[in-house]
Protein backbone atom coordinates (compact mmCIF):
# COMPACT_ATOMS: atom_id res chain seq x y z
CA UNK A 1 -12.79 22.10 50.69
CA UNK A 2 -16.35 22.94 49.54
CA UNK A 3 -17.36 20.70 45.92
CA UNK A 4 -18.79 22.72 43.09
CA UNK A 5 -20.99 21.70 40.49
CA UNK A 6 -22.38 18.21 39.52
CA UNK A 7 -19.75 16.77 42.15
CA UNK A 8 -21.90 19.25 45.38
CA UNK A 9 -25.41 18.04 43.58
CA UNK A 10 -24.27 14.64 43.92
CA UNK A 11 -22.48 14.99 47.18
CA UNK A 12 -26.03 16.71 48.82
CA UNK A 13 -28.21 14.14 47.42
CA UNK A 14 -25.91 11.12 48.60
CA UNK A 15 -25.88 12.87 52.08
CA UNK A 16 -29.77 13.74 52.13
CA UNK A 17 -30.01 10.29 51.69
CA UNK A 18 -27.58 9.26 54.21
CA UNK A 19 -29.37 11.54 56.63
CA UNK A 20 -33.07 9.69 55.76
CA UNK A 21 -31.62 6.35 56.50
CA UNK A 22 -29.92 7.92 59.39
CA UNK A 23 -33.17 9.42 60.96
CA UNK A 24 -35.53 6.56 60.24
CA UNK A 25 -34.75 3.57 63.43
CA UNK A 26 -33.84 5.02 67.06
CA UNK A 27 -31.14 1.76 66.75
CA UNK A 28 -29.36 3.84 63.72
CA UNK A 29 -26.70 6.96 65.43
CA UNK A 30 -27.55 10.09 65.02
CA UNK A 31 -27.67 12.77 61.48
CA UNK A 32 -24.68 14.26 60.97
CA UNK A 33 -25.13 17.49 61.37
CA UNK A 34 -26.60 16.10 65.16
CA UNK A 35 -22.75 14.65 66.08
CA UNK A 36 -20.36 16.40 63.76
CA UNK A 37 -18.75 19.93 64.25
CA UNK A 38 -18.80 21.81 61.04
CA UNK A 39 -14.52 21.14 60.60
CA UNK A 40 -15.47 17.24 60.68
CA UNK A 41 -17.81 17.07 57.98
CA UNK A 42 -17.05 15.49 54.87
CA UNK A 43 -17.09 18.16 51.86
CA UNK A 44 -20.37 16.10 51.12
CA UNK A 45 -21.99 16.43 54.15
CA UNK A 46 -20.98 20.24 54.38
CA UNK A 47 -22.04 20.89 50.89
CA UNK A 48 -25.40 19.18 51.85
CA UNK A 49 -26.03 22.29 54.87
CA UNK A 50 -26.93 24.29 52.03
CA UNK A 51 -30.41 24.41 51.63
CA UNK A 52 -30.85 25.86 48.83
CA UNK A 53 -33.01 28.90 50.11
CA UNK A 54 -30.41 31.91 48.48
CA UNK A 55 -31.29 34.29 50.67
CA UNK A 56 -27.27 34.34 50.98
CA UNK A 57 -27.25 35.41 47.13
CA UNK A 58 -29.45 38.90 47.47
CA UNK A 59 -27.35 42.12 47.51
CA UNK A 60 -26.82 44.09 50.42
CA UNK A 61 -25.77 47.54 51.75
CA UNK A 62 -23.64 48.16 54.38
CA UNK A 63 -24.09 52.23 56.56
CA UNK A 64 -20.34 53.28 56.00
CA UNK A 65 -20.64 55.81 59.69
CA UNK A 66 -22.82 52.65 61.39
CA UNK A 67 -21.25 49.76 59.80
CA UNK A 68 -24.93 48.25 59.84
CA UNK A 69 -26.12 45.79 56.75
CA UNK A 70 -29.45 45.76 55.60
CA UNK A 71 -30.39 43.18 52.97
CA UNK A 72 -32.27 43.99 49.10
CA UNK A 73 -34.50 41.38 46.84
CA UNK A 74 -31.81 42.09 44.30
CA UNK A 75 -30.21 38.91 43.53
CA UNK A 76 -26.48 37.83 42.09
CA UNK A 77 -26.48 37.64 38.43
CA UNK A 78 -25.95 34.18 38.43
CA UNK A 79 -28.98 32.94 40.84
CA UNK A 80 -31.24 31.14 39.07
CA UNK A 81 -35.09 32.57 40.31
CA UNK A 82 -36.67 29.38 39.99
CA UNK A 83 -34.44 27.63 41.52
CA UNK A 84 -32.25 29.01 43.62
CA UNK A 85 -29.25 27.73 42.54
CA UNK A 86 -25.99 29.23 41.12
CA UNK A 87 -26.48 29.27 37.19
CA UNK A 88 -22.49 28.97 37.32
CA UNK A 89 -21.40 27.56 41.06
CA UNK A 90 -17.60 26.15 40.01
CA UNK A 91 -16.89 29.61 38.17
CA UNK A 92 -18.75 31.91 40.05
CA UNK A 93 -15.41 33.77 41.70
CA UNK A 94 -14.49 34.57 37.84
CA UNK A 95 -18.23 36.19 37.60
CA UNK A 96 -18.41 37.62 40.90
CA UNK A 97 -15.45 38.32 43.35
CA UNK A 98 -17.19 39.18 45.51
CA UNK A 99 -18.98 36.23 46.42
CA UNK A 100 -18.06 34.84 49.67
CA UNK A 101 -16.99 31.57 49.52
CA UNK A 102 -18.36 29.19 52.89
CA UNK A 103 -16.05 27.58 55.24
CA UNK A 104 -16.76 26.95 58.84
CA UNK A 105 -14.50 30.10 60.01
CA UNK A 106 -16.35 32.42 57.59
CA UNK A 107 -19.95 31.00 58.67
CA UNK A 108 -18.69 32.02 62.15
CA UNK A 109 -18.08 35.97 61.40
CA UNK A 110 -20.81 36.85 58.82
CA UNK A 111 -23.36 38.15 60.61
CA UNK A 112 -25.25 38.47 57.78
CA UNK A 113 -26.22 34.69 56.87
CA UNK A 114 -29.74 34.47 57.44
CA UNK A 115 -31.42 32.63 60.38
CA UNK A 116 -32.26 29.79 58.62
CA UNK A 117 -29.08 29.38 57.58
CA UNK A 118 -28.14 25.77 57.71
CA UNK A 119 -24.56 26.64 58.00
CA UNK A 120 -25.25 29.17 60.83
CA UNK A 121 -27.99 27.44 62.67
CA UNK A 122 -25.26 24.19 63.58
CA UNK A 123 -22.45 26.65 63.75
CA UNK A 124 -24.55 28.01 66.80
CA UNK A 125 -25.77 24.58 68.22
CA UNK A 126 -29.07 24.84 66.67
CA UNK A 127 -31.06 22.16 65.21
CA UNK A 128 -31.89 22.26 61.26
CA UNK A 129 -35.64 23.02 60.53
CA UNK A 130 -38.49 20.69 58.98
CA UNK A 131 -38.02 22.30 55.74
CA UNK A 132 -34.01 21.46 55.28
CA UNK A 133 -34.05 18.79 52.69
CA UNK A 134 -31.52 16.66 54.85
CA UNK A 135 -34.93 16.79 57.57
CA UNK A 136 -37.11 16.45 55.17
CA UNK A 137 -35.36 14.46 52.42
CA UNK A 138 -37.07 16.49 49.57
CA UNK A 139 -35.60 19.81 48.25
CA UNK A 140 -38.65 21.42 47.63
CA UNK A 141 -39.48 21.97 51.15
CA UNK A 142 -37.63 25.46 51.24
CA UNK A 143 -39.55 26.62 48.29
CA UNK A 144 -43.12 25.28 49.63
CA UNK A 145 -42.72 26.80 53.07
CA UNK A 146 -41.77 29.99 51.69
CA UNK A 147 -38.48 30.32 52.93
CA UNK A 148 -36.25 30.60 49.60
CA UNK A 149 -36.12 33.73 47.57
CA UNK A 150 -38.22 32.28 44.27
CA UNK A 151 -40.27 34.86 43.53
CA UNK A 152 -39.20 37.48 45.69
CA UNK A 153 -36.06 38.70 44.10
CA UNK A 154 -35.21 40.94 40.94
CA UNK A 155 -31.41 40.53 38.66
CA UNK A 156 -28.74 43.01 39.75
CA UNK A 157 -27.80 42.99 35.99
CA UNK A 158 -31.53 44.63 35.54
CA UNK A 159 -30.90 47.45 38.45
CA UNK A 160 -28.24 50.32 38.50
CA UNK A 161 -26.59 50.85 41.67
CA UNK A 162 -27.72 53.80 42.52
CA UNK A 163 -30.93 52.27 42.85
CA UNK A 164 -30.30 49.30 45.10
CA UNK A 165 -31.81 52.14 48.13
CA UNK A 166 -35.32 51.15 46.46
CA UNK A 167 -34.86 47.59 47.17
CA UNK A 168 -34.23 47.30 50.78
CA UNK A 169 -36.38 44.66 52.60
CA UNK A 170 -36.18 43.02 55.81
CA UNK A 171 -37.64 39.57 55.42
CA UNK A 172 -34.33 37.80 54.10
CA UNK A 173 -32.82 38.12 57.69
CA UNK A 174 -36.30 37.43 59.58
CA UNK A 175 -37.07 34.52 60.96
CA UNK A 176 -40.02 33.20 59.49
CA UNK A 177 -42.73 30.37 61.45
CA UNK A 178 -44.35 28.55 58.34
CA UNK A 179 -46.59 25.83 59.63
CA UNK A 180 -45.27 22.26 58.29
CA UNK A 181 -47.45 20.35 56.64
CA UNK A 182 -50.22 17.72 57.86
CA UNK A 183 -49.90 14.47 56.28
C-alpha cells in the first residue's frame, strides 16, 4: 500500500539514501529497484520510484472513435508548479477522483505513464536514468535536466474544458536525451 504525505517524503528520502549507500562499493548488493520486482518492494522503496517529474499529473484527452490519448500542459489542480508535488497527496481522491492511484498492476496497463516513468521503466526491465534521485541521490536532478513539468504546465482550475484542444503537446510522452552533467 502506497504512503501519503510526510510518511512517502520520509519513506523516499530514507530509500534514496539506502540506494546511495547501496551504489557506492561493488562489495555492497545491488539498488533495489536492480533485484526487486515492483510486488516486493517495501511501500518505501515503491514510494521512492516516483521521481517527482509530474508529467503523470497533466490532463489528457482520449479520441472516443480511436481510443488514442494525447497528453496537454494543463496540470491537476493540486500540482504544485514549482515543485512538482501534490499540494494535497493523502486527500487528493476527495479533490480529484479521478486521479489514478499507482500500484504495480495499474503501472502495467496505463499506457499513458510517460517514458521516464520510474514506475514504468522497472515494470519493463529497464534501468532508472541519471536524473532519478535514487541514481543520483539529489531530487533536483529531474528539474535541472529538464525532464519535470516546472514551467511547462498551466492550472486546470484556470482553463475551461472546452479549451483543453488548445493545449495539446507531445513532449510529456517523448523521450527526452538531456546530457548529464560533467563534474
Amino acid at each position: 500500500m502506497p504512503l501519503q504525505g510526510k510518511d512517502a517524503h520520509d519513506a523516499a528520502t530514507s530509500a534514496q539514501q539506502d540506494a546511495a549507500a547501496a551504489s557506492a562499493p561493488e562489495t555492497e548488493e545491488a539498488p533495489f529497484w536492480k533485484r526487486l520486482t515492483l510486488e516486493e518492494m517495501s511501500p518505501a522503496q515503491w514510494e521512492s520510484l516516483c521521481d517527482g517529474c509530474a508529467r503523470c499529473c497533466l490532463n489528457k484527452l482520449e479520441d472516443w472513435d480511436t481510443g488514442e490519448i494525447v497528453w496537454t500542459a494543463i496540470a491537476c489542480e493540486l500540482l504544485d508548479e514549482d515543485s512538482c508535488r501534490c499540494r494535497d497527496y493523502p486527500n487528493r481522491h476527495d479533490f480529484v477522483p479521478d486521479c489514478i492511484p499507482l500500484d504495480p498492476k495499474t503501472v502495467r496497463t496505463l499506457t499513458w505513464l510517460p517514458p521516464t516513468c520510474g514506475y514504468r521503466l522497472i515494470a519493463e526491465g529497464h534501468d532508472l536514468y541519471w536524473w532519478h534521485p535514487l541514481v543520483s541521490g539529489d531530487p533536483e536532478t529531474v528539474h535541472e535536466a529538464g525532464i519535470s513539468t516546472s514551467g511547462r504546465t498551466i492550472s486546470e482550475s484556470d482553463i475551461p474544458v472546452e479549451e483543453y484542444e488548445d493545449y495539446i503537446v507531445a513532449w510529456p510522452g517523448e523521450l527526452p536525451e538531456p546530457e548529464k552533467p560533467k563534474g
